[in-house]
C-alpha atoms as a PDB file:
ATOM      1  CA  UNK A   1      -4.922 -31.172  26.186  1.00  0.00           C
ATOM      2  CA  UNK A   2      -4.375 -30.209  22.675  1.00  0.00           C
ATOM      3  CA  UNK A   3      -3.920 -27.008  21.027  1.00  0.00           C
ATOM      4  CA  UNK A   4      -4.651 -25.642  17.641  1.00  0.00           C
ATOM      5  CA  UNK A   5      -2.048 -23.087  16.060  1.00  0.00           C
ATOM      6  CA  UNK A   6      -3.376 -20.054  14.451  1.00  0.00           C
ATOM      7  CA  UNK A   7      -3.170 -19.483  11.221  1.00  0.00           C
ATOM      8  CA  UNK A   8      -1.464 -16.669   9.997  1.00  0.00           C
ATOM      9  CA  UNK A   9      -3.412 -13.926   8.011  1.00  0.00           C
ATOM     10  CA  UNK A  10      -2.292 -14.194   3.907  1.00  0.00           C
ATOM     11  CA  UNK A  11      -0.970 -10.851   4.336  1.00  0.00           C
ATOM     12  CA  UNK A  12       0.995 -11.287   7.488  1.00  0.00           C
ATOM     13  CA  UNK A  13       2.521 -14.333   5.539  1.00  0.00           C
ATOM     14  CA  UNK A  14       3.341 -12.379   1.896  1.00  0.00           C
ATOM     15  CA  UNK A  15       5.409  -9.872   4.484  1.00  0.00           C
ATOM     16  CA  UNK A  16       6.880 -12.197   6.700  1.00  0.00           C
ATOM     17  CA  UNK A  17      10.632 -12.011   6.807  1.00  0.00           C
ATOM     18  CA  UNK A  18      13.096 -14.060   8.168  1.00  0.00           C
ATOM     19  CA  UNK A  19      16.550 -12.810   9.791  1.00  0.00           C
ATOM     20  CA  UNK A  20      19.759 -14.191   7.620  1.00  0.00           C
ATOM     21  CA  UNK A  21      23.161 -14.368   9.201  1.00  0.00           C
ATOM     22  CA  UNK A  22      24.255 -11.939   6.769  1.00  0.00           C
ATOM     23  CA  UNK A  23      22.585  -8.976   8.286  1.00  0.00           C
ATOM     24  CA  UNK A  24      19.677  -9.149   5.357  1.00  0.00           C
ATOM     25  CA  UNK A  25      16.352 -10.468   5.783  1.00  0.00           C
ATOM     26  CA  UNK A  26      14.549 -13.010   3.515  1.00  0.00           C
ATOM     27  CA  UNK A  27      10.989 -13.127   2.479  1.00  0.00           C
ATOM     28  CA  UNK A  28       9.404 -15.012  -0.466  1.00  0.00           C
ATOM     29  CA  UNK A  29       6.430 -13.443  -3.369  1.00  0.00           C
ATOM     30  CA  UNK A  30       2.904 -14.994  -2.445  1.00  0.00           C
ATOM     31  CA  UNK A  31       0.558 -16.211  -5.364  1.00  0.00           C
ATOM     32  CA  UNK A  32      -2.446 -14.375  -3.061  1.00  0.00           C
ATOM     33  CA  UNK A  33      -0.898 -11.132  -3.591  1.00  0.00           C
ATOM     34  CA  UNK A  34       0.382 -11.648  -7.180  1.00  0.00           C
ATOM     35  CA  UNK A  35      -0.585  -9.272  -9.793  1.00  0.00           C
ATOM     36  CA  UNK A  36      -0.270  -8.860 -13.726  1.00  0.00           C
ATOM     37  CA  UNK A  37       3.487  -9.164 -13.226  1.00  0.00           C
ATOM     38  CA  UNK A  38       5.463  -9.862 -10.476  1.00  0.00           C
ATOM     39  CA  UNK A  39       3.405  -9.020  -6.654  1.00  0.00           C
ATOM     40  CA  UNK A  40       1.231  -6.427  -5.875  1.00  0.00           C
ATOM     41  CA  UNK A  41       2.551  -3.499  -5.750  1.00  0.00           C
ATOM     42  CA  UNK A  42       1.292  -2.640  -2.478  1.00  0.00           C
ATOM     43  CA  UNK A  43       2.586  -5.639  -0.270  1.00  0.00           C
ATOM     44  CA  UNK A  44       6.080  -5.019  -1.816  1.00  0.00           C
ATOM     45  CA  UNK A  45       6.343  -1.684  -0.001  1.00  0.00           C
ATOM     46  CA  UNK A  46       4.335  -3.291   2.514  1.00  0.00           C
ATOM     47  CA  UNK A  47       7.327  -5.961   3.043  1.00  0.00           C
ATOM     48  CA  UNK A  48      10.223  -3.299   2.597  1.00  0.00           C
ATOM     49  CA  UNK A  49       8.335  -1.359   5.740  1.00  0.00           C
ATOM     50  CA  UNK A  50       7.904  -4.135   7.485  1.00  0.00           C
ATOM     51  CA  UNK A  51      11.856  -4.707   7.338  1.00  0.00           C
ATOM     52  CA  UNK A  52      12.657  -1.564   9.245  1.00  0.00           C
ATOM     53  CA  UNK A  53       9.668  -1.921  11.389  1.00  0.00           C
ATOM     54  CA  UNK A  54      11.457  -5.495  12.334  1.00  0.00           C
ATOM     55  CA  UNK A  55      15.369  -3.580  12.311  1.00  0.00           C
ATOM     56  CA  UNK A  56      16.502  -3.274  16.075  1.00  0.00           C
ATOM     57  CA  UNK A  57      17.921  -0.208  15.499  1.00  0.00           C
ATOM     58  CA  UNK A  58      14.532   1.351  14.665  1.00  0.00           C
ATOM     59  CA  UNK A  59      13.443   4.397  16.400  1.00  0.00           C
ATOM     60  CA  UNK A  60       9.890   5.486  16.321  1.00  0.00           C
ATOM     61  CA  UNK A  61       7.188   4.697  14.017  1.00  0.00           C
ATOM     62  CA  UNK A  62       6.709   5.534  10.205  1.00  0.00           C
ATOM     63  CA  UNK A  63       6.473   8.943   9.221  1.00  0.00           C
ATOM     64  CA  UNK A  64       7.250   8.682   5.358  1.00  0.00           C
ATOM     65  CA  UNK A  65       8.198   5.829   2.517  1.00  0.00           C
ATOM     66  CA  UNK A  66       9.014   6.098  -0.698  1.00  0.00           C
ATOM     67  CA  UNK A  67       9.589   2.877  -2.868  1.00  0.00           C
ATOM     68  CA  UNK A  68      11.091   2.696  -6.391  1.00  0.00           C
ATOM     69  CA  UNK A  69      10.098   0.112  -8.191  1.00  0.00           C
ATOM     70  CA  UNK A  70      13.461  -0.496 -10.032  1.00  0.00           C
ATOM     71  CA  UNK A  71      12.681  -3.959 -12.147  1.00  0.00           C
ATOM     72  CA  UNK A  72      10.553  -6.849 -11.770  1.00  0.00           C
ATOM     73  CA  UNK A  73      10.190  -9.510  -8.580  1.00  0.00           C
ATOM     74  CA  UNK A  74       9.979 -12.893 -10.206  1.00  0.00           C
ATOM     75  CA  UNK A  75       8.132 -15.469  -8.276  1.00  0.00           C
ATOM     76  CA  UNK A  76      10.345 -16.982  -5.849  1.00  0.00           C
ATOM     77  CA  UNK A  77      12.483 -15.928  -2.914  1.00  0.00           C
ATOM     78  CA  UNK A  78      14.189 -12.234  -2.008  1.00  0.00           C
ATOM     79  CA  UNK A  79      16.481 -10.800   0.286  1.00  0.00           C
ATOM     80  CA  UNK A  80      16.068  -7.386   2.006  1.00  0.00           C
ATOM     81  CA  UNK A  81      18.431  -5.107   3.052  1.00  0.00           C
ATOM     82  CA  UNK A  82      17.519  -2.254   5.589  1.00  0.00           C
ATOM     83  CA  UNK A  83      20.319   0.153   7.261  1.00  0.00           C
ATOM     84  CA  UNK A  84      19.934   3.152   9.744  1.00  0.00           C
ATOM     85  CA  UNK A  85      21.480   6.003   7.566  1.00  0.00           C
ATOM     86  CA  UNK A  86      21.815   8.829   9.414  1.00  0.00           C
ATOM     87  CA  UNK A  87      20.092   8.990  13.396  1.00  0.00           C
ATOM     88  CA  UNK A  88      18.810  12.265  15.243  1.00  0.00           C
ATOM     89  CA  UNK A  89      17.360  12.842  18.166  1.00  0.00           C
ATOM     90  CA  UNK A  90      13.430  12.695  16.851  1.00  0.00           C
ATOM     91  CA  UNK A  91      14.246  11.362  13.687  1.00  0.00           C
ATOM     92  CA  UNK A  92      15.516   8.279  11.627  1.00  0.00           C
ATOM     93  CA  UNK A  93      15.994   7.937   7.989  1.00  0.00           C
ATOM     94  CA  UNK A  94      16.840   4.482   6.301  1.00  0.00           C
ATOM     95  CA  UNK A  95      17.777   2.999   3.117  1.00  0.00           C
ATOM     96  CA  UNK A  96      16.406  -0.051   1.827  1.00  0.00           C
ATOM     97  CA  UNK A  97      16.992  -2.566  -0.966  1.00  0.00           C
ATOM     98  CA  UNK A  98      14.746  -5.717  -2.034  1.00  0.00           C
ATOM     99  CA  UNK A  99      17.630  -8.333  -3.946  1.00  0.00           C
ATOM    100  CA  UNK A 100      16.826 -11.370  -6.106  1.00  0.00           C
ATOM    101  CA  UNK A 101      19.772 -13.330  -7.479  1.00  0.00           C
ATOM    102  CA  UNK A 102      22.476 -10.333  -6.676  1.00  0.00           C
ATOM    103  CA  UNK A 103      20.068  -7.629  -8.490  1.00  0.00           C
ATOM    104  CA  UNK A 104      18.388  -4.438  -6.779  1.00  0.00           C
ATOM    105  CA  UNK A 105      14.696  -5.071  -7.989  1.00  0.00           C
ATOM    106  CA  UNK A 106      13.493  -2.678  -5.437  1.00  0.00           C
ATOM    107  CA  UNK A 107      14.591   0.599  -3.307  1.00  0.00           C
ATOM    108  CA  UNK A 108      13.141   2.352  -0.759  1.00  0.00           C
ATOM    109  CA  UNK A 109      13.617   5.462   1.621  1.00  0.00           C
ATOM    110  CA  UNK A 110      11.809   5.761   4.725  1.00  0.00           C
ATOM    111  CA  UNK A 111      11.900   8.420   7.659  1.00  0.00           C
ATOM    112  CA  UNK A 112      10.583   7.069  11.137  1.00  0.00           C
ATOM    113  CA  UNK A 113      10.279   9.200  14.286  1.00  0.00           C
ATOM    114  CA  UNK A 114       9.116   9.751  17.916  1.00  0.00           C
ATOM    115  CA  UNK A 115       5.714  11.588  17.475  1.00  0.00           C
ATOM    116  CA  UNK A 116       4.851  14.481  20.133  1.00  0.00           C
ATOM    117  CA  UNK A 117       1.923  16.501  20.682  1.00  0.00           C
ATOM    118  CA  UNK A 118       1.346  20.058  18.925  1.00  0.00           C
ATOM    119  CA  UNK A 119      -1.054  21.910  17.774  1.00  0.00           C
ATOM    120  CA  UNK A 120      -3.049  19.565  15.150  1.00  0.00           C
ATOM    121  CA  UNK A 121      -5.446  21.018  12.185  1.00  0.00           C
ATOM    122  CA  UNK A 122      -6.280  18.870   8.695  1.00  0.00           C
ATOM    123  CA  UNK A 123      -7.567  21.154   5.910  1.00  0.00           C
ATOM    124  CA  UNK A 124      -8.655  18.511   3.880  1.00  0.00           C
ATOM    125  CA  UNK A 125     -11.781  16.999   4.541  1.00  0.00           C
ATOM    126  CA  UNK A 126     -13.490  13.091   3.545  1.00  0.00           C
ATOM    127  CA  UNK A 127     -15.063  12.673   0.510  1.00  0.00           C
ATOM    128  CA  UNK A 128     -18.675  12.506   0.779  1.00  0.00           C
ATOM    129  CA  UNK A 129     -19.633   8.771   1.149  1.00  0.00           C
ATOM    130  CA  UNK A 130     -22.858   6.437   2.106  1.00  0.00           C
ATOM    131  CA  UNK A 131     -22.229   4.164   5.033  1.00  0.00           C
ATOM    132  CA  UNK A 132     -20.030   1.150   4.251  1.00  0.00           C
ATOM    133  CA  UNK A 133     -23.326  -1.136   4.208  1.00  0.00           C
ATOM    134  CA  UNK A 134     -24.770   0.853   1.943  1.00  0.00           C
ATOM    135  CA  UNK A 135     -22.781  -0.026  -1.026  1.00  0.00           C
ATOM    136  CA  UNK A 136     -22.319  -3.440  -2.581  1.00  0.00           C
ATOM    137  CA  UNK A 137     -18.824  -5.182  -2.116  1.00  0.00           C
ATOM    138  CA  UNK A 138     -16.818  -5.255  -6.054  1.00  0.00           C
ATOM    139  CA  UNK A 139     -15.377  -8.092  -7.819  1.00  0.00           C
ATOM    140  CA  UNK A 140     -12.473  -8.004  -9.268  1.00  0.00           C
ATOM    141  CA  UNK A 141     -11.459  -9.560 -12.204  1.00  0.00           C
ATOM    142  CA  UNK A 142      -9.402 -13.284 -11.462  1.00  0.00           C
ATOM    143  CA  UNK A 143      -6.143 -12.559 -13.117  1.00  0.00           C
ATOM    144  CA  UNK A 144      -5.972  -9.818 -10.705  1.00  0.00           C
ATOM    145  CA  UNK A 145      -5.002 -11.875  -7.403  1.00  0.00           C
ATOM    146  CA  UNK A 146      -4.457  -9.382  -5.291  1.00  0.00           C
ATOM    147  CA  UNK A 147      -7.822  -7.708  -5.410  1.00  0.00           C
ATOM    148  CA  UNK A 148      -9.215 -10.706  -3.939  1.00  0.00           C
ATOM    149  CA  UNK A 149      -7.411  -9.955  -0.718  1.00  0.00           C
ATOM    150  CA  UNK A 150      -9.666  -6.659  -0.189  1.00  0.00           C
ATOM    151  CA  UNK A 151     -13.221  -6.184   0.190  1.00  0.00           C
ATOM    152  CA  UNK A 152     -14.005  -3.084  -1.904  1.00  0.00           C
ATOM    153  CA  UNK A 153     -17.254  -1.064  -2.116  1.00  0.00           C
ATOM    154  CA  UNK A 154     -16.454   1.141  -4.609  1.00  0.00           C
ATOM    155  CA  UNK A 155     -19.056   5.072  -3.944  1.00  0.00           C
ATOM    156  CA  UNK A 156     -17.897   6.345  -7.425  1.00  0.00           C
ATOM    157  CA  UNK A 157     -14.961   5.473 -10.100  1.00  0.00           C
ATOM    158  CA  UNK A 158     -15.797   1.177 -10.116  1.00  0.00           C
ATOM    159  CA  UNK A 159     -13.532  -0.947 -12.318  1.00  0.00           C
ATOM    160  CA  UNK A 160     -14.729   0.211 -15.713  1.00  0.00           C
ATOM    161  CA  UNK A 161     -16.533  -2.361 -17.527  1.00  0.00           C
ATOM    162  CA  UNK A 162     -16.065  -2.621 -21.842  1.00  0.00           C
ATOM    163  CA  UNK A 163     -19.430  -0.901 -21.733  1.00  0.00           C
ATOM    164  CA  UNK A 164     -19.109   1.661 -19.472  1.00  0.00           C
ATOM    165  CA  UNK A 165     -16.583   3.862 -22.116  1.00  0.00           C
ATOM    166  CA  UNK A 166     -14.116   6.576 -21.118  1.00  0.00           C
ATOM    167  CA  UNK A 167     -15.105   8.357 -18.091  1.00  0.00           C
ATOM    168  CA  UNK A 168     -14.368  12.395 -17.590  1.00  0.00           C
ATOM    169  CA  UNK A 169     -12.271  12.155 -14.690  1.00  0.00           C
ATOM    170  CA  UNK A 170     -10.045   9.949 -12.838  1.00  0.00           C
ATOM    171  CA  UNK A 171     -11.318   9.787  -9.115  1.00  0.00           C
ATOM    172  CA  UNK A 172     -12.154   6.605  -7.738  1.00  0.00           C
ATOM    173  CA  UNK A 173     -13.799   6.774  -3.878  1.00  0.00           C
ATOM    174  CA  UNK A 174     -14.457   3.619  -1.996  1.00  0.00           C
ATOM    175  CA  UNK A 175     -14.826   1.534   1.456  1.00  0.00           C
ATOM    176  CA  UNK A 176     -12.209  -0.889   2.076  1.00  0.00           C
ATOM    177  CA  UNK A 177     -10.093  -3.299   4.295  1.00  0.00           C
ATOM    178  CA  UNK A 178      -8.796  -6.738   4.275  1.00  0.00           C
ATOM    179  CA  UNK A 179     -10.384  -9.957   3.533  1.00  0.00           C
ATOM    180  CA  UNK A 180     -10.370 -11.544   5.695  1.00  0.00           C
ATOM    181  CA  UNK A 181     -10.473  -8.627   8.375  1.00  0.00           C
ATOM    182  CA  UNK A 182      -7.553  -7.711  10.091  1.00  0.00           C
ATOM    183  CA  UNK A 183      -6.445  -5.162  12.477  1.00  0.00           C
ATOM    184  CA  UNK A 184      -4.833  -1.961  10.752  1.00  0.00           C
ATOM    185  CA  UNK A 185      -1.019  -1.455  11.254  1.00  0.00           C
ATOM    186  CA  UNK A 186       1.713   0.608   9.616  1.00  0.00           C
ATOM    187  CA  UNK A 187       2.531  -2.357   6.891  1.00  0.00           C
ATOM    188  CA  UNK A 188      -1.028  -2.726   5.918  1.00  0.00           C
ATOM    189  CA  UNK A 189      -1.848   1.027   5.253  1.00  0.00           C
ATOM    190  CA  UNK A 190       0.865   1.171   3.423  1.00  0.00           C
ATOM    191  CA  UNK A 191      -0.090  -1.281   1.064  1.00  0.00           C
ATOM    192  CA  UNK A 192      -3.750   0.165   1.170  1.00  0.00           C
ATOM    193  CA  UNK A 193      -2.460   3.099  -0.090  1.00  0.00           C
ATOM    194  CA  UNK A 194      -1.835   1.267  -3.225  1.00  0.00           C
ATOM    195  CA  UNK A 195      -5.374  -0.317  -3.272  1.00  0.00           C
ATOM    196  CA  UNK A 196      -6.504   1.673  -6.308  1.00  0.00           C
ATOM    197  CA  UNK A 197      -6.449   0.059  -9.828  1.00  0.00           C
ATOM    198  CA  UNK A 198      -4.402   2.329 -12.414  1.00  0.00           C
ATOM    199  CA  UNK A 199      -6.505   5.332 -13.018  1.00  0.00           C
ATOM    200  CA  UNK A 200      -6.116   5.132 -16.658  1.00  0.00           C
ATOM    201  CA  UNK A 201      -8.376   2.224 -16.878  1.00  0.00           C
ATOM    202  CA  UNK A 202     -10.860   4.385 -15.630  1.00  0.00           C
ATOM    203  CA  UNK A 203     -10.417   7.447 -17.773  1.00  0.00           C
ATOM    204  CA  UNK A 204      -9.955   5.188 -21.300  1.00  0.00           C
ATOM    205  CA  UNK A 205     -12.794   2.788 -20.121  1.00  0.00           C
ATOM    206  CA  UNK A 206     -10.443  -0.093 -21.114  1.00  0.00           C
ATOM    207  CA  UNK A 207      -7.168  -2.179 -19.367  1.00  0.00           C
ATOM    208  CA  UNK A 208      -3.760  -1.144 -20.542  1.00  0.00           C
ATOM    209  CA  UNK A 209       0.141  -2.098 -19.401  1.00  0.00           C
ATOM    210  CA  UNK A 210       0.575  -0.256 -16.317  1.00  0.00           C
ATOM    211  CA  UNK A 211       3.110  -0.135 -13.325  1.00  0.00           C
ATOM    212  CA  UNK A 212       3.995   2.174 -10.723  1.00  0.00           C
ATOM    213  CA  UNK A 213       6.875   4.033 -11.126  1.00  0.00           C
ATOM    214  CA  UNK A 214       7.528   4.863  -7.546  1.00  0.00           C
ATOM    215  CA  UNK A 215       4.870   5.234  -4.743  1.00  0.00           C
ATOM    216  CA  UNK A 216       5.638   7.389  -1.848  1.00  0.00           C
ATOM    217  CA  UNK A 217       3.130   7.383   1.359  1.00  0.00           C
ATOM    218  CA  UNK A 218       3.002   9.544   4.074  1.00  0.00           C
ATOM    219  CA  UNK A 219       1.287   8.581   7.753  1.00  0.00           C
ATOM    220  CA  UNK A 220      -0.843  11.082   9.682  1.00  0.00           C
ATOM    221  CA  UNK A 221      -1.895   8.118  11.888  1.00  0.00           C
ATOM    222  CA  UNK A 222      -0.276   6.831  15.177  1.00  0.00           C
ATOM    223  CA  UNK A 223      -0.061   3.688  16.337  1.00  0.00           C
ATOM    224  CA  UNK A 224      -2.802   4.432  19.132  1.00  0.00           C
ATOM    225  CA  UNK A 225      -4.731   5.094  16.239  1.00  0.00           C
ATOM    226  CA  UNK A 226      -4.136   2.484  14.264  1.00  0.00           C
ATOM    227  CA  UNK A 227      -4.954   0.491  16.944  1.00  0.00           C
ATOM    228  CA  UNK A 228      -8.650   2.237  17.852  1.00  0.00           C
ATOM    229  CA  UNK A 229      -8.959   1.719  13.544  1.00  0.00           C
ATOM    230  CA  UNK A 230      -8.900  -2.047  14.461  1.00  0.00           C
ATOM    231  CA  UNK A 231     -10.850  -4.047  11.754  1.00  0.00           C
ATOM    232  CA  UNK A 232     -12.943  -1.447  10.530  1.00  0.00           C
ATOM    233  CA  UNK A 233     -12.988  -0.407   6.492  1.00  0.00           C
ATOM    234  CA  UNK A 234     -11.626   2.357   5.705  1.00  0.00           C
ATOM    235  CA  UNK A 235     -12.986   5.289   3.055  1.00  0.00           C
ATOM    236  CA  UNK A 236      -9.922   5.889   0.452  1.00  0.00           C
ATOM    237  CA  UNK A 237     -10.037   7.855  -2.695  1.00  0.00           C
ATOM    238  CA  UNK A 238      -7.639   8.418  -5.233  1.00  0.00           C
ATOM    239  CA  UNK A 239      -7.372  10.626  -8.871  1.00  0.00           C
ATOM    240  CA  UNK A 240      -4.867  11.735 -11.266  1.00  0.00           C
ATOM    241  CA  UNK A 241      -3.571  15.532 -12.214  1.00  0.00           C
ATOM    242  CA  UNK A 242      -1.652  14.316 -15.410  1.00  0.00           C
ATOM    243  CA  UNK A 243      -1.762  11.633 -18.211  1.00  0.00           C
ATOM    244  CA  UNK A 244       0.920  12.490 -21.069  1.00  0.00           C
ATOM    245  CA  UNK A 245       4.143  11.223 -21.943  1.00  0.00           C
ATOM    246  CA  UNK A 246       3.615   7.079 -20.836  1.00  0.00           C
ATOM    247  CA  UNK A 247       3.349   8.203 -17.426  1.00  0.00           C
ATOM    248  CA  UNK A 248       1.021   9.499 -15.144  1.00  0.00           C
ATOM    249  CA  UNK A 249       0.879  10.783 -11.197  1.00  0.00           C
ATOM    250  CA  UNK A 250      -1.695   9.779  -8.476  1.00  0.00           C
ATOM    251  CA  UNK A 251      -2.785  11.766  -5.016  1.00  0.00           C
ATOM    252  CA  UNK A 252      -4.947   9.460  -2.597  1.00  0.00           C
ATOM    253  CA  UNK A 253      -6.073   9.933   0.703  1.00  0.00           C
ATOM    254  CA  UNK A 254      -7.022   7.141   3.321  1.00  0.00           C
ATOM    255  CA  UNK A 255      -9.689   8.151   5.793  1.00  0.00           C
ATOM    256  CA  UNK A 256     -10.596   6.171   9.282  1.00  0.00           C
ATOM    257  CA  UNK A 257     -12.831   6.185  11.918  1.00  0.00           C
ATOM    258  CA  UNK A 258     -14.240   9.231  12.944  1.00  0.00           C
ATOM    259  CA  UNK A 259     -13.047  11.235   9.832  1.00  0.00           C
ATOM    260  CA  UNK A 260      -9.544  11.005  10.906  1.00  0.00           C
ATOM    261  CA  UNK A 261      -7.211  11.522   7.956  1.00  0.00           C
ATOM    262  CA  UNK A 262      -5.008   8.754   8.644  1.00  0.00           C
ATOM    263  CA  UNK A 263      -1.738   8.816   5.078  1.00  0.00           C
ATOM    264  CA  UNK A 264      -1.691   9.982   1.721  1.00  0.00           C
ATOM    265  CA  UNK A 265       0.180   8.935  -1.146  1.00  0.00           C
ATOM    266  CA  UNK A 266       1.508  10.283  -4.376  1.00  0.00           C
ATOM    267  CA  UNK A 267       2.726   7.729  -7.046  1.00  0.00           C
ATOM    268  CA  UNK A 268       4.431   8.075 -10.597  1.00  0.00           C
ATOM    269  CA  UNK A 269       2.504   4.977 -13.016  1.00  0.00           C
ATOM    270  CA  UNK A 270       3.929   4.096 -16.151  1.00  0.00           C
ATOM    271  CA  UNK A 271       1.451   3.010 -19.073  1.00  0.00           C
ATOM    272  CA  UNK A 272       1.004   2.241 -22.360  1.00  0.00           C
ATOM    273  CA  UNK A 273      -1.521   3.260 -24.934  1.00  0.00           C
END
């Protein structure tokens, strides 16, 4: 009898990491998740989680993460560096690093803890949306390798097209998940909460140089909810408050089944133009 090995899903491979003897782990960029320079944005803090998530020492599951994006990831291999810094009963916060060739591309904090039930109440509520069928699935543009990874149906704020002009506001809204599907978990709503395209594009109508600064995302979900998410798209929408300076800020909110509010995210971008 023979047997045929799975294949593992392009994302589970751009955040695999391997244990080193050192007490680091080692991962490698992807070209499927590359993006103007260096990797998406999204599977880097994806991969940094994914490092604590894999640390034996871990307690809990995600509550925040905040990565700094402190200098480019060339193509090529990386070492990660995760450690435990201070331990309470309910609570863990870490330090990260991301290394290439002896230099700290990357940081990261992240809190984890042991959830328990309270008294729950979200204020905010989804933005109004057709169902996910009801809106045609976006293409993004080839030099952007990453985007090929989602399946986005964009409700309002599409990749502007040289046509299209400046628009008045920044808010993009759309349906979205992996391509091919996969079940949601911690790493990949992370990086979905770096789905969105640079909002200046949308307000100037045109591309520009654009990076994020640092991204921070905080999770709402459990993992019993991630897990009753399963494959299904999720409704995210981001906008800006502020463009001035060479920087600007992003809020975003990523919605699942049954309206649950499931993280939001707040990023610094950097720009030019």
């Amino acid at each position: 009898m023979t047997t045929t090995a799975t294949k593992a899903h392009p994302f589970d491979d751009a955040v695999a990491l391997a244990p080193a003897s050192d007490g680091t782990a080692t991962g490698r960029t992807t070209a499927a998740y590359s993006n103007m320079v260096g990797p998406f944005g999204g599977i880097t803090a994806a991969t940094l989680l994914r490092a604590v998530l894999d640390h034996p020492e871990r307690l809990g599951d995600p509550l925040s993460l905040t990565v700094n994006y402190a200098g480019p990831i060339a193509d090529g291999p990386f070492a990660v560096t995760a450690r435990p810094t201070r331990t309470n009963r309910s609570t863990q916060h870490w330090s990260v690093e991301l290394r290439q060739d002896g230099v700290v591309a990357t940081t990261a904090t992240a809190v984890f803890g042991v959830r328990r039930e309270t008294w729950t109440s979200t204020e905010v509520t989804p933005p109004p949306a057709p169902a996910l069928d009801a809106v045609d699935a976006a293409e993004f543009p080839d030099f952007i390798a990453w985007g090929h990874n989602y399946e986005m149906r964009f409700v309002e704020g599409g990749m502007p097209s040289p046509e299209a002009g400046a628009a008045d506001e920044s808010t993009s809204t759309l349906w979205v998940r992996d391509t091919p599907p996969r079940p949601l978990d911690y790493p990949a709503l992370a990086a979905l909460c770096d789905v969105f395209y640079p909002r200046v594009f949308l307000r100037r109508g045109q591309f520009a140089p654009a990076g994020t600064v640092s991204l921070t995302v905080y999770f709402h979900a459990g993992a019993d909810d991630l897990t009753a998410q399963g494959e299904d798209a999720v409704l995210a929408t981001a906008r800006a408050q502020h463009f001035g300076d060479g920087y600007f800020d992003q809020s975003a909110e990523v919605w699942g089944r049954d309206g649950m509010l499931l993280a939001t995210s707040h990023q610094l971008v950097y720009f030019k133009g």
